[in-house]
PDBML (XML) file of the C-alpha atoms, coordinates in Angstrom:
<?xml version="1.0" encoding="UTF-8" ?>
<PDBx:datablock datablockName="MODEL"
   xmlns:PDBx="http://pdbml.pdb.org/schema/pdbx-v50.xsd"
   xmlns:xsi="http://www.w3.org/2001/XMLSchema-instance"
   xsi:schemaLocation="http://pdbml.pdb.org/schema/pdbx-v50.xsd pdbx-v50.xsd">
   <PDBx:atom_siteCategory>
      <PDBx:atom_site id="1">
         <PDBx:B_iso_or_equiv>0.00</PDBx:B_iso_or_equiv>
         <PDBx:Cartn_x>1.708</PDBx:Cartn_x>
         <PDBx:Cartn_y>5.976</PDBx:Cartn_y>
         <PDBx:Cartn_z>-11.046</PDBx:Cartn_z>
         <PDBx:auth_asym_id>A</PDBx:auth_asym_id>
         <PDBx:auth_atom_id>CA</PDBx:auth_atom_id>
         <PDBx:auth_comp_id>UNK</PDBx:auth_comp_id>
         <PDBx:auth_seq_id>1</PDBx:auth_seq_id>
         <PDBx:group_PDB>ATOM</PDBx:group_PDB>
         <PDBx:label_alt_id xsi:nil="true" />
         <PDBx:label_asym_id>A</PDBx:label_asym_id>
         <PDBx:label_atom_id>CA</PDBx:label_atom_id>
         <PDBx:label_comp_id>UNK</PDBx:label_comp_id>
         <PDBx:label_entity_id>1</PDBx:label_entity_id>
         <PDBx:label_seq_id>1</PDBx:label_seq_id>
         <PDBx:occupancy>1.00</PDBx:occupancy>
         <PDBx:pdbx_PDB_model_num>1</PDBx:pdbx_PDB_model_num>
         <PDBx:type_symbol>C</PDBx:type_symbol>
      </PDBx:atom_site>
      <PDBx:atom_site id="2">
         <PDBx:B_iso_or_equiv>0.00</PDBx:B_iso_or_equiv>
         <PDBx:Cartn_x>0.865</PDBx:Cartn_x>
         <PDBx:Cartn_y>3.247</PDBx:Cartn_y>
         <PDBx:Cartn_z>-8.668</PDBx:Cartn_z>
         <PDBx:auth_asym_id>A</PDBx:auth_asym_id>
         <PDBx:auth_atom_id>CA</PDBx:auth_atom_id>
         <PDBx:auth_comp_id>UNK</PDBx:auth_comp_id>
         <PDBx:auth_seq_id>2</PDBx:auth_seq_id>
         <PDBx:group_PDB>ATOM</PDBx:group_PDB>
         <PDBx:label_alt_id xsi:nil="true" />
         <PDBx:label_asym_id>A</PDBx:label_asym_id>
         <PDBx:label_atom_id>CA</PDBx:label_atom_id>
         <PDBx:label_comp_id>UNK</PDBx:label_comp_id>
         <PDBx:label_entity_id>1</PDBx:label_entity_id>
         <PDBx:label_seq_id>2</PDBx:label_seq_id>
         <PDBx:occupancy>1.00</PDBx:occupancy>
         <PDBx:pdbx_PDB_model_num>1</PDBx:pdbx_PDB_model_num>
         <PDBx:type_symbol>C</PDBx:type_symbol>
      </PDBx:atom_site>
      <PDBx:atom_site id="3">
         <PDBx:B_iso_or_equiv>0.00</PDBx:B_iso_or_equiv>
         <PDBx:Cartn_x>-1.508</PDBx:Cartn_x>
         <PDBx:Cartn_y>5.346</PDBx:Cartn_y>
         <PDBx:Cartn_z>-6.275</PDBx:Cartn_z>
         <PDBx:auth_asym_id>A</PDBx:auth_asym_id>
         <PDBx:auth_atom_id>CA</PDBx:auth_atom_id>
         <PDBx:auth_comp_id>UNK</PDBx:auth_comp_id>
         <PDBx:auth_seq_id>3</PDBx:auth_seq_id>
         <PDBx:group_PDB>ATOM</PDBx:group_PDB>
         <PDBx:label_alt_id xsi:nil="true" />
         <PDBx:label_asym_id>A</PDBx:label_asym_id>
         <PDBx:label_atom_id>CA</PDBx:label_atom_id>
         <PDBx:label_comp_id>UNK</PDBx:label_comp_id>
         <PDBx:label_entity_id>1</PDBx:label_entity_id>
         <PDBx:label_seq_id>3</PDBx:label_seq_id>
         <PDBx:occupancy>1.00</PDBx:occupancy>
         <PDBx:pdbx_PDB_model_num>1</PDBx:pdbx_PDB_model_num>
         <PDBx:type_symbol>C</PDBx:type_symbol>
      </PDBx:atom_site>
      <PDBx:atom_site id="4">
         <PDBx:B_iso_or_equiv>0.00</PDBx:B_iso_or_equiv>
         <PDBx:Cartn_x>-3.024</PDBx:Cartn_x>
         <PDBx:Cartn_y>6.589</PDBx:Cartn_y>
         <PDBx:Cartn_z>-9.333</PDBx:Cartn_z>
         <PDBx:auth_asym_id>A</PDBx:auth_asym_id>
         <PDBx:auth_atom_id>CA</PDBx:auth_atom_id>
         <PDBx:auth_comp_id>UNK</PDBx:auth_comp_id>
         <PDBx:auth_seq_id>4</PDBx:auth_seq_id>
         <PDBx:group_PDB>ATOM</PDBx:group_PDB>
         <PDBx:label_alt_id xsi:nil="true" />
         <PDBx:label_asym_id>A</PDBx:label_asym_id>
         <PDBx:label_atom_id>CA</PDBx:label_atom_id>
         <PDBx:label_comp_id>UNK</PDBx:label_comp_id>
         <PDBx:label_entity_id>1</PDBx:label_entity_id>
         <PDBx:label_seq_id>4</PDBx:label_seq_id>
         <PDBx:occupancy>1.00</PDBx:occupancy>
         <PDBx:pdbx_PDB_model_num>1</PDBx:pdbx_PDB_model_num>
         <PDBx:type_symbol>C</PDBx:type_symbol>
      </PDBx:atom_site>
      <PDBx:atom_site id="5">
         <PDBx:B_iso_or_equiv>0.00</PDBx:B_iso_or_equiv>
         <PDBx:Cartn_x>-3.886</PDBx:Cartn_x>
         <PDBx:Cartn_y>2.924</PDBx:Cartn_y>
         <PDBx:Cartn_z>-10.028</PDBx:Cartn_z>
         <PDBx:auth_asym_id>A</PDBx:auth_asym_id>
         <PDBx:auth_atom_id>CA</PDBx:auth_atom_id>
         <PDBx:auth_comp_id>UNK</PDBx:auth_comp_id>
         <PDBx:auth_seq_id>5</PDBx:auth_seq_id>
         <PDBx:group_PDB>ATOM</PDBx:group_PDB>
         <PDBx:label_alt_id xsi:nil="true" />
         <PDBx:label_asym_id>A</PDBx:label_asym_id>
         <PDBx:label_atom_id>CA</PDBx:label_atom_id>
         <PDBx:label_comp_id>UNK</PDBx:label_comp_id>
         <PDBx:label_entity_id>1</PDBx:label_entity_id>
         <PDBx:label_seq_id>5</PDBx:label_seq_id>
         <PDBx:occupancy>1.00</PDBx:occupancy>
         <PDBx:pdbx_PDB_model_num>1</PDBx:pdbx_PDB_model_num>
         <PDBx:type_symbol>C</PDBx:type_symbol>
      </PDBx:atom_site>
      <PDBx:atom_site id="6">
         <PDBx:B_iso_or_equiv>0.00</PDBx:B_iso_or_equiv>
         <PDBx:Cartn_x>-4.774</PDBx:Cartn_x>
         <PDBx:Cartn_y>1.588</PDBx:Cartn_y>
         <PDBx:Cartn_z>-6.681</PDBx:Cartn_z>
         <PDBx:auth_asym_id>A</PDBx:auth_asym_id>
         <PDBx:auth_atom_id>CA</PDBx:auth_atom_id>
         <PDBx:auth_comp_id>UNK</PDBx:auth_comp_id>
         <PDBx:auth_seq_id>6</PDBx:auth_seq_id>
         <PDBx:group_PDB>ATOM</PDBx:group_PDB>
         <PDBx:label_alt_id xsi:nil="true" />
         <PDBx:label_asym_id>A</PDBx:label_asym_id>
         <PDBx:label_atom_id>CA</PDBx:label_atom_id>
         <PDBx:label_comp_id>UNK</PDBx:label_comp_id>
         <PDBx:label_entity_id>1</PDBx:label_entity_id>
         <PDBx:label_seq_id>6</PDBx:label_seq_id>
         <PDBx:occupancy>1.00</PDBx:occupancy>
         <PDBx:pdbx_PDB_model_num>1</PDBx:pdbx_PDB_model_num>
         <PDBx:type_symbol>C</PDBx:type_symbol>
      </PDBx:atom_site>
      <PDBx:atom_site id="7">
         <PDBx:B_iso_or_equiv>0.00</PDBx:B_iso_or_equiv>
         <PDBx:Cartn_x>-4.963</PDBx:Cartn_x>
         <PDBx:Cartn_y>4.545</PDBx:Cartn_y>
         <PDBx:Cartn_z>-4.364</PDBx:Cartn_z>
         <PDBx:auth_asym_id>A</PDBx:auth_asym_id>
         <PDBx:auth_atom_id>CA</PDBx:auth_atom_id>
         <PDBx:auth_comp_id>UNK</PDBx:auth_comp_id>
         <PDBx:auth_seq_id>7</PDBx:auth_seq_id>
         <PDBx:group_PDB>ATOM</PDBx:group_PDB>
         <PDBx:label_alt_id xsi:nil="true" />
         <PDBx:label_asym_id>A</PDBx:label_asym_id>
         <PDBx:label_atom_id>CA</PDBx:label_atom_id>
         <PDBx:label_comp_id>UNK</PDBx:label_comp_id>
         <PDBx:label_entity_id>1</PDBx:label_entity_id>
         <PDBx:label_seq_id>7</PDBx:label_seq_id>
         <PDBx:occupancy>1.00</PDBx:occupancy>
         <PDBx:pdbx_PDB_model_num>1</PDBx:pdbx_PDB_model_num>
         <PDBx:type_symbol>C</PDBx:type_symbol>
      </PDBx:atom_site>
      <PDBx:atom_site id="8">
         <PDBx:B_iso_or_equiv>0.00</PDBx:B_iso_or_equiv>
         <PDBx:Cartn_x>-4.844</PDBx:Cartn_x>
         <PDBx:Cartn_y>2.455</PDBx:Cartn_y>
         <PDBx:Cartn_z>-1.467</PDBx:Cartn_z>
         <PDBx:auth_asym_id>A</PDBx:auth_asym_id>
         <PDBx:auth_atom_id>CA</PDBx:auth_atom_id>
         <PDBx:auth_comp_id>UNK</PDBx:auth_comp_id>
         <PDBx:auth_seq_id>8</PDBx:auth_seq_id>
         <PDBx:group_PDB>ATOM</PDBx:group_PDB>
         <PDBx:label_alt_id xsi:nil="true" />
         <PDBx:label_asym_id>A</PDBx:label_asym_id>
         <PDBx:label_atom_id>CA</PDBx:label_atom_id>
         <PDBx:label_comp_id>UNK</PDBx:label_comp_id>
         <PDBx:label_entity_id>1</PDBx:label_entity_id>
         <PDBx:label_seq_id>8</PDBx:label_seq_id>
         <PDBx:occupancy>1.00</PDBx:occupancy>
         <PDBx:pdbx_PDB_model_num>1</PDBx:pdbx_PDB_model_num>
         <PDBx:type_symbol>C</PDBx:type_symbol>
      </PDBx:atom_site>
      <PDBx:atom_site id="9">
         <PDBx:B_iso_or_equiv>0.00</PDBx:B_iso_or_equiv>
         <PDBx:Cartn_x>-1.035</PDBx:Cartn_x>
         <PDBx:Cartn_y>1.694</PDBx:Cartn_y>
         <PDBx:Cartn_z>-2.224</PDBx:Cartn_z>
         <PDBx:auth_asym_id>A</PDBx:auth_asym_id>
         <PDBx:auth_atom_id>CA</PDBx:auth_atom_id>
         <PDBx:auth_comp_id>UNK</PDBx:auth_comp_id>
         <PDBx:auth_seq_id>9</PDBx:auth_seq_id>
         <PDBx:group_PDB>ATOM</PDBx:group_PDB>
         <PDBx:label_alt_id xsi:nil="true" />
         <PDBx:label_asym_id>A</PDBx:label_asym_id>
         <PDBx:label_atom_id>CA</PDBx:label_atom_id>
         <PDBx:label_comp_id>UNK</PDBx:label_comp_id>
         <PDBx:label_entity_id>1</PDBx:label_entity_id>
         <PDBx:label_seq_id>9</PDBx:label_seq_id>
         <PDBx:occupancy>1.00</PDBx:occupancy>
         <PDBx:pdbx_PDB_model_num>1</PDBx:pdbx_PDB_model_num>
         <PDBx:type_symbol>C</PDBx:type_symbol>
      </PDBx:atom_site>
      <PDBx:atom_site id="10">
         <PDBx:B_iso_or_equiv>0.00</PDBx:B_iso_or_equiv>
         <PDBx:Cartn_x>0.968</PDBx:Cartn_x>
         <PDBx:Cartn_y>4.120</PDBx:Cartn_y>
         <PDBx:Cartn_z>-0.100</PDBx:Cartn_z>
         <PDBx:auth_asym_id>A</PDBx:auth_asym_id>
         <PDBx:auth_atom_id>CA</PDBx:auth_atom_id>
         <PDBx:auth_comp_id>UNK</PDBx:auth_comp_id>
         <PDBx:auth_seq_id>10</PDBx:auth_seq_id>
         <PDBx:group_PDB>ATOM</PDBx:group_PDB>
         <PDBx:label_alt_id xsi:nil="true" />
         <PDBx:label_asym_id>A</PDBx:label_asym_id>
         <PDBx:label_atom_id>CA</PDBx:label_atom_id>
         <PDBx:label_comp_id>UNK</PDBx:label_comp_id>
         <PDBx:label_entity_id>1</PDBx:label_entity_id>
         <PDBx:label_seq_id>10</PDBx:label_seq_id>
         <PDBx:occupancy>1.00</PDBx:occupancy>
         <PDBx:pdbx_PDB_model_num>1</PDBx:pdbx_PDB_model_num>
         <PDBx:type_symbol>C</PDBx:type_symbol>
      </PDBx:atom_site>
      <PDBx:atom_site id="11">
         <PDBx:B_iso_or_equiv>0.00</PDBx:B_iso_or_equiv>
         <PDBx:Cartn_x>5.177</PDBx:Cartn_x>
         <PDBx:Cartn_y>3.787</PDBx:Cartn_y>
         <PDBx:Cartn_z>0.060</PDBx:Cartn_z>
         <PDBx:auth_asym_id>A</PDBx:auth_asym_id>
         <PDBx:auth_atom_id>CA</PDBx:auth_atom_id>
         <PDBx:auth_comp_id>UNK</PDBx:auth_comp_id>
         <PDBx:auth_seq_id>11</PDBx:auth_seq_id>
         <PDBx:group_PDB>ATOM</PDBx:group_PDB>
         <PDBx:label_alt_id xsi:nil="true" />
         <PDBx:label_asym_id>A</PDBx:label_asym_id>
         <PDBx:label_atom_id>CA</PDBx:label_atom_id>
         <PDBx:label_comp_id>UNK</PDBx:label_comp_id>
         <PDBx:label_entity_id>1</PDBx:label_entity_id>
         <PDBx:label_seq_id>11</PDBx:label_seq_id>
         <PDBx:occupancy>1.00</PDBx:occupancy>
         <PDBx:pdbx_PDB_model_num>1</PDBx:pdbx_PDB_model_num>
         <PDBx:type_symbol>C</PDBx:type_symbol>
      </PDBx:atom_site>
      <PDBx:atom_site id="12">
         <PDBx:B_iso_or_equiv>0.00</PDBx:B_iso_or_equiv>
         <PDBx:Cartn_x>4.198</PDBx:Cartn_x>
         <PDBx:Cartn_y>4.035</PDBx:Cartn_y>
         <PDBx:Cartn_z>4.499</PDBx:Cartn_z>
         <PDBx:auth_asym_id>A</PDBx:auth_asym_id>
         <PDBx:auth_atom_id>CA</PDBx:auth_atom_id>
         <PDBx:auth_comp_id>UNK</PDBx:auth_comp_id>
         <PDBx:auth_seq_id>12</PDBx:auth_seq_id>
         <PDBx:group_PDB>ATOM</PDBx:group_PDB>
         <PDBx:label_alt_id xsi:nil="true" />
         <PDBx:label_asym_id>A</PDBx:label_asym_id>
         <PDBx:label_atom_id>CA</PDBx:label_atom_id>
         <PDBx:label_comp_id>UNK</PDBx:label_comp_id>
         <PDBx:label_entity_id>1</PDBx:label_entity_id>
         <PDBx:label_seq_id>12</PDBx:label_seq_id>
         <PDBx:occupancy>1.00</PDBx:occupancy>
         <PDBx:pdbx_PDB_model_num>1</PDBx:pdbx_PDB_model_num>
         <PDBx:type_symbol>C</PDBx:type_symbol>
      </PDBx:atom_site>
      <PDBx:atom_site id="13">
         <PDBx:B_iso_or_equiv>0.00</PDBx:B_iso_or_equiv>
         <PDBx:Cartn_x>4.042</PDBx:Cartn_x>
         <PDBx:Cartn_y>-0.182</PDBx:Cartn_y>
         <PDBx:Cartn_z>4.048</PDBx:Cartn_z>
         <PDBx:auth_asym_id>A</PDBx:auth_asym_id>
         <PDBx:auth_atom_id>CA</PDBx:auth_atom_id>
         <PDBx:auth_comp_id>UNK</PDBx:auth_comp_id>
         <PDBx:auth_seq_id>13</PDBx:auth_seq_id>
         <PDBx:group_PDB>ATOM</PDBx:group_PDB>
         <PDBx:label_alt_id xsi:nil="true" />
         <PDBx:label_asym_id>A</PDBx:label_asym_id>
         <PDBx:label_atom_id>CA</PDBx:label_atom_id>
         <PDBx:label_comp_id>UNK</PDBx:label_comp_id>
         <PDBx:label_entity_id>1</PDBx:label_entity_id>
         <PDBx:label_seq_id>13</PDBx:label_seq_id>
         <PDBx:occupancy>1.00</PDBx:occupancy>
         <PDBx:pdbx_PDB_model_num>1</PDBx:pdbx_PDB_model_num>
         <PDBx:type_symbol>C</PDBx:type_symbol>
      </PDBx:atom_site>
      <PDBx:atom_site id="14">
         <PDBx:B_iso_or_equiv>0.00</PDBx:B_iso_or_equiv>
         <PDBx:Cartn_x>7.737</PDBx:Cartn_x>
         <PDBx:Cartn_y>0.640</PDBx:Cartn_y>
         <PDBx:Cartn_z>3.834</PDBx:Cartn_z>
         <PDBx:auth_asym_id>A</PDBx:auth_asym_id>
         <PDBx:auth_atom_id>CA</PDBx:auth_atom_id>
         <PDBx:auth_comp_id>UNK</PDBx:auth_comp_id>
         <PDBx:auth_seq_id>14</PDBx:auth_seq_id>
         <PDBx:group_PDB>ATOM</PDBx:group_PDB>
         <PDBx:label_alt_id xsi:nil="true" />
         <PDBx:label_asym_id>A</PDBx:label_asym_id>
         <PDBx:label_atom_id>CA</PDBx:label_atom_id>
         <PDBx:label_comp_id>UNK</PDBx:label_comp_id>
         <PDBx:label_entity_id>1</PDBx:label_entity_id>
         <PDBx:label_seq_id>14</PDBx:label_seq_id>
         <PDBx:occupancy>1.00</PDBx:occupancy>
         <PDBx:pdbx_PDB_model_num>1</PDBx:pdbx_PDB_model_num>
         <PDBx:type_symbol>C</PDBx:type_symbol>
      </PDBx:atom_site>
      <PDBx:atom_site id="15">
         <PDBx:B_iso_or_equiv>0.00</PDBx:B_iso_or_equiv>
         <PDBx:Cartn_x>8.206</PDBx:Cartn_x>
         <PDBx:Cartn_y>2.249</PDBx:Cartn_y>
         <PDBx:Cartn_z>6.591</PDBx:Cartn_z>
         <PDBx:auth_asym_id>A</PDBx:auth_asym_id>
         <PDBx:auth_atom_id>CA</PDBx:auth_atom_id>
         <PDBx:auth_comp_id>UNK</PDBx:auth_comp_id>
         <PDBx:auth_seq_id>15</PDBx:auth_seq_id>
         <PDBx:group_PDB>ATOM</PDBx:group_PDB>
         <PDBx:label_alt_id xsi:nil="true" />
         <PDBx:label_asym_id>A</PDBx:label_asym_id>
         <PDBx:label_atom_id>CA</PDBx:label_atom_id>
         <PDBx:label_comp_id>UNK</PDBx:label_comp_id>
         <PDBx:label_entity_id>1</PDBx:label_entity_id>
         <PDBx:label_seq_id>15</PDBx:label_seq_id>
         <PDBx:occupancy>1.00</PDBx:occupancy>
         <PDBx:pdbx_PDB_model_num>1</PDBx:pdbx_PDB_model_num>
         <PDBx:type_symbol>C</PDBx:type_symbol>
      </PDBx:atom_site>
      <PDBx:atom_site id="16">
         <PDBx:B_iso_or_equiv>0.00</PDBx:B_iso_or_equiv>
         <PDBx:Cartn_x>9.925</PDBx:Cartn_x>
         <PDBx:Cartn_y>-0.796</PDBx:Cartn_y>
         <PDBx:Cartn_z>8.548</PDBx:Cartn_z>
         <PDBx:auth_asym_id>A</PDBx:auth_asym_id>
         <PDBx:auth_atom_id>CA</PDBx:auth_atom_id>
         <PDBx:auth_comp_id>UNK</PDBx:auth_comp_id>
         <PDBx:auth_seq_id>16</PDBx:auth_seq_id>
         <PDBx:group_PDB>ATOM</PDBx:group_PDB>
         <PDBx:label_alt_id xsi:nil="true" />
         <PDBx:label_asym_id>A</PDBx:label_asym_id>
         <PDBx:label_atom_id>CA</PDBx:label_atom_id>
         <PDBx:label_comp_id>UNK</PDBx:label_comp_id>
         <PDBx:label_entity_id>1</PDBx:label_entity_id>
         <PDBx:label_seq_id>16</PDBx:label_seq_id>
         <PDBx:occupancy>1.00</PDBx:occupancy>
         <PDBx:pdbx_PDB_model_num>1</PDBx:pdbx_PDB_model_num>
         <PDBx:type_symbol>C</PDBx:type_symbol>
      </PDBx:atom_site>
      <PDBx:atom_site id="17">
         <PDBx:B_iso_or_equiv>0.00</PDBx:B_iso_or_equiv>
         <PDBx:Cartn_x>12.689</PDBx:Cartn_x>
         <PDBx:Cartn_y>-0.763</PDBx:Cartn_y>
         <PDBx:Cartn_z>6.406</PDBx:Cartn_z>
         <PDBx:auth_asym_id>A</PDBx:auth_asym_id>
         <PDBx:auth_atom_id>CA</PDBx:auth_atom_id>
         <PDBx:auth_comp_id>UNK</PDBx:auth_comp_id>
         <PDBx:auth_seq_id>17</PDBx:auth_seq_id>
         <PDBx:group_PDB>ATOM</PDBx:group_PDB>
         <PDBx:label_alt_id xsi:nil="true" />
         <PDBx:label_asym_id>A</PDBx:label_asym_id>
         <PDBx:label_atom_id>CA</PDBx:label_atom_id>
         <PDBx:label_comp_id>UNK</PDBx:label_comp_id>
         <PDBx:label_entity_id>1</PDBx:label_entity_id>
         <PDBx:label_seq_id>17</PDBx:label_seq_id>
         <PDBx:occupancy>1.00</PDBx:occupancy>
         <PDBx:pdbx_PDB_model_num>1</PDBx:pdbx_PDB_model_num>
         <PDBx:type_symbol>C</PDBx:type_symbol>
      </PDBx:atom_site>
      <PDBx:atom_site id="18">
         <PDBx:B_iso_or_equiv>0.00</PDBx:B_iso_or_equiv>
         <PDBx:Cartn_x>15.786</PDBx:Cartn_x>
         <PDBx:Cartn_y>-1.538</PDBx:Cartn_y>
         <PDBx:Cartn_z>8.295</PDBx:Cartn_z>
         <PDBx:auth_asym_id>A</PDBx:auth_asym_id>
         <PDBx:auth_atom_id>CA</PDBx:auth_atom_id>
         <PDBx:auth_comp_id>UNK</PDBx:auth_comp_id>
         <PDBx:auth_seq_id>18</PDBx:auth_seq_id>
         <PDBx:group_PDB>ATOM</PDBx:group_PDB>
         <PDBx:label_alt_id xsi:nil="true" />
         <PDBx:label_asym_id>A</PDBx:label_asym_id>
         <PDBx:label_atom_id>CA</PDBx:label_atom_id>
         <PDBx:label_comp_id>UNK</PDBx:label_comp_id>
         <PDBx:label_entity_id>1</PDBx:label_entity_id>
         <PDBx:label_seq_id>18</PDBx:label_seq_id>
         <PDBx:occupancy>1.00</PDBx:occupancy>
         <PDBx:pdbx_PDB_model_num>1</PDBx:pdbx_PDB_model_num>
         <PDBx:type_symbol>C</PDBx:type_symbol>
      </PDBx:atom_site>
      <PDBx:atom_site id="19">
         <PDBx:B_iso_or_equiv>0.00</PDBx:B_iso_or_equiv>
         <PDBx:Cartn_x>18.144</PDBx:Cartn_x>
         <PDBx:Cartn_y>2.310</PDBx:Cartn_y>
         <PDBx:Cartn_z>8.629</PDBx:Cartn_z>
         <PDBx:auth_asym_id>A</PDBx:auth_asym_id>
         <PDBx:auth_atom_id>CA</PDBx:auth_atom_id>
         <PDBx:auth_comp_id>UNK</PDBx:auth_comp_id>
         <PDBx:auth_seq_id>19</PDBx:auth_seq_id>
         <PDBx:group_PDB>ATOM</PDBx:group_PDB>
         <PDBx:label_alt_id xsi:nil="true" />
         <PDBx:label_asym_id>A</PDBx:label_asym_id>
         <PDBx:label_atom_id>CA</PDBx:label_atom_id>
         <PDBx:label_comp_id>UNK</PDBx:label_comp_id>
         <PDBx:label_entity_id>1</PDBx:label_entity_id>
         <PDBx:label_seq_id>19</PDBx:label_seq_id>
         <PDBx:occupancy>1.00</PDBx:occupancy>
         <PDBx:pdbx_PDB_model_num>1</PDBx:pdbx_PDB_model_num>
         <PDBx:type_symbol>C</PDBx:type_symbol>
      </PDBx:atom_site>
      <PDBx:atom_site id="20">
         <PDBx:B_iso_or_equiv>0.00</PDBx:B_iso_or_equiv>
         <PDBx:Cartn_x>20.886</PDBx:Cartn_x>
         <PDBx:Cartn_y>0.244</PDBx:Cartn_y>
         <PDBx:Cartn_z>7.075</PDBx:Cartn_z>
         <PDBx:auth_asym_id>A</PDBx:auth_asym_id>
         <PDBx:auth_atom_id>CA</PDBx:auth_atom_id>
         <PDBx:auth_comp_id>UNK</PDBx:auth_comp_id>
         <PDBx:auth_seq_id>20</PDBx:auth_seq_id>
         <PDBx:group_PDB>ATOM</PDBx:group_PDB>
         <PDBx:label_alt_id xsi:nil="true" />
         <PDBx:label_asym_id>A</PDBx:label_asym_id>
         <PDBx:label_atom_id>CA</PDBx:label_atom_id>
         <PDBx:label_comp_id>UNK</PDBx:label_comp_id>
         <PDBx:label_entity_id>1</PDBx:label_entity_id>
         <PDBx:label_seq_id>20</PDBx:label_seq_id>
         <PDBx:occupancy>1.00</PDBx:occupancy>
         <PDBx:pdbx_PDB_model_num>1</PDBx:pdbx_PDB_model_num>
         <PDBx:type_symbol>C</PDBx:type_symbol>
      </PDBx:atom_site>
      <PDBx:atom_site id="21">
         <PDBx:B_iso_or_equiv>0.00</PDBx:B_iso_or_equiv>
         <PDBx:Cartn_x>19.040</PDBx:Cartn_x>
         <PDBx:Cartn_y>-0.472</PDBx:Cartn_y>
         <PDBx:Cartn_z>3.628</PDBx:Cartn_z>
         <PDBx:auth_asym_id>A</PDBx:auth_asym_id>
         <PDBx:auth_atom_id>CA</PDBx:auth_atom_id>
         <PDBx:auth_comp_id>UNK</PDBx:auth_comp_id>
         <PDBx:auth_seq_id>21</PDBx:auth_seq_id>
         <PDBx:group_PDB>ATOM</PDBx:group_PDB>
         <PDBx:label_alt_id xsi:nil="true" />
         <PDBx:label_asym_id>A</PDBx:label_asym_id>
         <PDBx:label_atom_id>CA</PDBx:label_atom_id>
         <PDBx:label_comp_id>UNK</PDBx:label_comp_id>
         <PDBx:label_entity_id>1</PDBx:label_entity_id>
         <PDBx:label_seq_id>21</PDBx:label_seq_id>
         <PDBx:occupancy>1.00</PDBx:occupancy>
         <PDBx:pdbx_PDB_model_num>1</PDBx:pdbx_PDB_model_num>
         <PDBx:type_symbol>C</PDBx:type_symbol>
      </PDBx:atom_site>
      <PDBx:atom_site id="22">
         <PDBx:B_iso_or_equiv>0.00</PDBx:B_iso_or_equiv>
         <PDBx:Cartn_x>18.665</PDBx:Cartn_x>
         <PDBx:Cartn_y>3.365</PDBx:Cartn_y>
         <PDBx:Cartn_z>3.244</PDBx:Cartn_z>
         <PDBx:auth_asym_id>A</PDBx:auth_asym_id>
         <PDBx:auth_atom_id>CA</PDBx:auth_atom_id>
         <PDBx:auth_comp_id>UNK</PDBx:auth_comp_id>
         <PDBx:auth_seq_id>22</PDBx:auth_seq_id>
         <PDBx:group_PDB>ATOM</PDBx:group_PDB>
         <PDBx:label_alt_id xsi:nil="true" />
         <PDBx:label_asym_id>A</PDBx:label_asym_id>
         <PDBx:label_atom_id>CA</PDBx:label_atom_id>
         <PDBx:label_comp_id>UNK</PDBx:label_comp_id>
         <PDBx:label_entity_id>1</PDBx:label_entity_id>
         <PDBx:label_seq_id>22</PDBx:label_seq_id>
         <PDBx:occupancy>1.00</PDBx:occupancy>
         <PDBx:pdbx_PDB_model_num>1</PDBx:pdbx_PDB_model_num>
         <PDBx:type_symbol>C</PDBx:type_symbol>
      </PDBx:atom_site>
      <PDBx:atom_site id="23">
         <PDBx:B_iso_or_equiv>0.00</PDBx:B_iso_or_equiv>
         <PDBx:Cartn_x>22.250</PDBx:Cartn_x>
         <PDBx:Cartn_y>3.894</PDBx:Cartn_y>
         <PDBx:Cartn_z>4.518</PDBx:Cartn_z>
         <PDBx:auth_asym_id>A</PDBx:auth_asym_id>
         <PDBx:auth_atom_id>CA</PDBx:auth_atom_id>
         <PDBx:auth_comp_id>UNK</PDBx:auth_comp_id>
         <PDBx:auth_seq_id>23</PDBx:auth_seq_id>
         <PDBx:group_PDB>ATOM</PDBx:group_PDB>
         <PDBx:label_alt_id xsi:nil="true" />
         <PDBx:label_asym_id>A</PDBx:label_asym_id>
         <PDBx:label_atom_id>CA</PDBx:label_atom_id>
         <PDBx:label_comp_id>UNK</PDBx:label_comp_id>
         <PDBx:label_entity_id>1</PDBx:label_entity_id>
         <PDBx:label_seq_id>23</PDBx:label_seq_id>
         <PDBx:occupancy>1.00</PDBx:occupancy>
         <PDBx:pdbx_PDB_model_num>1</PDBx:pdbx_PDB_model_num>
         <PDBx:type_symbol>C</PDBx:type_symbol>
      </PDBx:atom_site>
      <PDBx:atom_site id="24">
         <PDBx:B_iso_or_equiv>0.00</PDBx:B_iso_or_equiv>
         <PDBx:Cartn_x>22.529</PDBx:Cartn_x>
         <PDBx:Cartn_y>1.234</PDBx:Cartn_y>
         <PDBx:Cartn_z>2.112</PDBx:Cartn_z>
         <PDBx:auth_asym_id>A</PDBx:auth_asym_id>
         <PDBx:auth_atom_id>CA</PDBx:auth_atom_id>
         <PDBx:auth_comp_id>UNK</PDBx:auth_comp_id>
         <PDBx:auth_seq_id>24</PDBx:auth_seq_id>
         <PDBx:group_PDB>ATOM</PDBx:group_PDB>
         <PDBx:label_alt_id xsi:nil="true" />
         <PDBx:label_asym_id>A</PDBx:label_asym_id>
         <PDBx:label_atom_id>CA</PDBx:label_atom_id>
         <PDBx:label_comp_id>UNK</PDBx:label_comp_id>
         <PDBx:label_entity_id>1</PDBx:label_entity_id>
         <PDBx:label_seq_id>24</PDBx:label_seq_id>
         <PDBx:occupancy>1.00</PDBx:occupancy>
         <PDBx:pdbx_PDB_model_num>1</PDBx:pdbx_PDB_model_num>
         <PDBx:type_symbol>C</PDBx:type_symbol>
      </PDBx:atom_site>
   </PDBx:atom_siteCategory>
</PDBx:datablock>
């Protein structure tokens, strides 16, 4: 719903996300 809204949103900002929040 958000890249529908603002399609320059993309979940790759995340992509620095520490392994152990995933793990997590």
């Amino acid at each position: 719903r958000i890249e529908m809204e603002d399609p320059s949103f993309g979940l790759g900002i995340d992509l620095d996300l520490d392994s152990v929040v995933w793990d997590d």
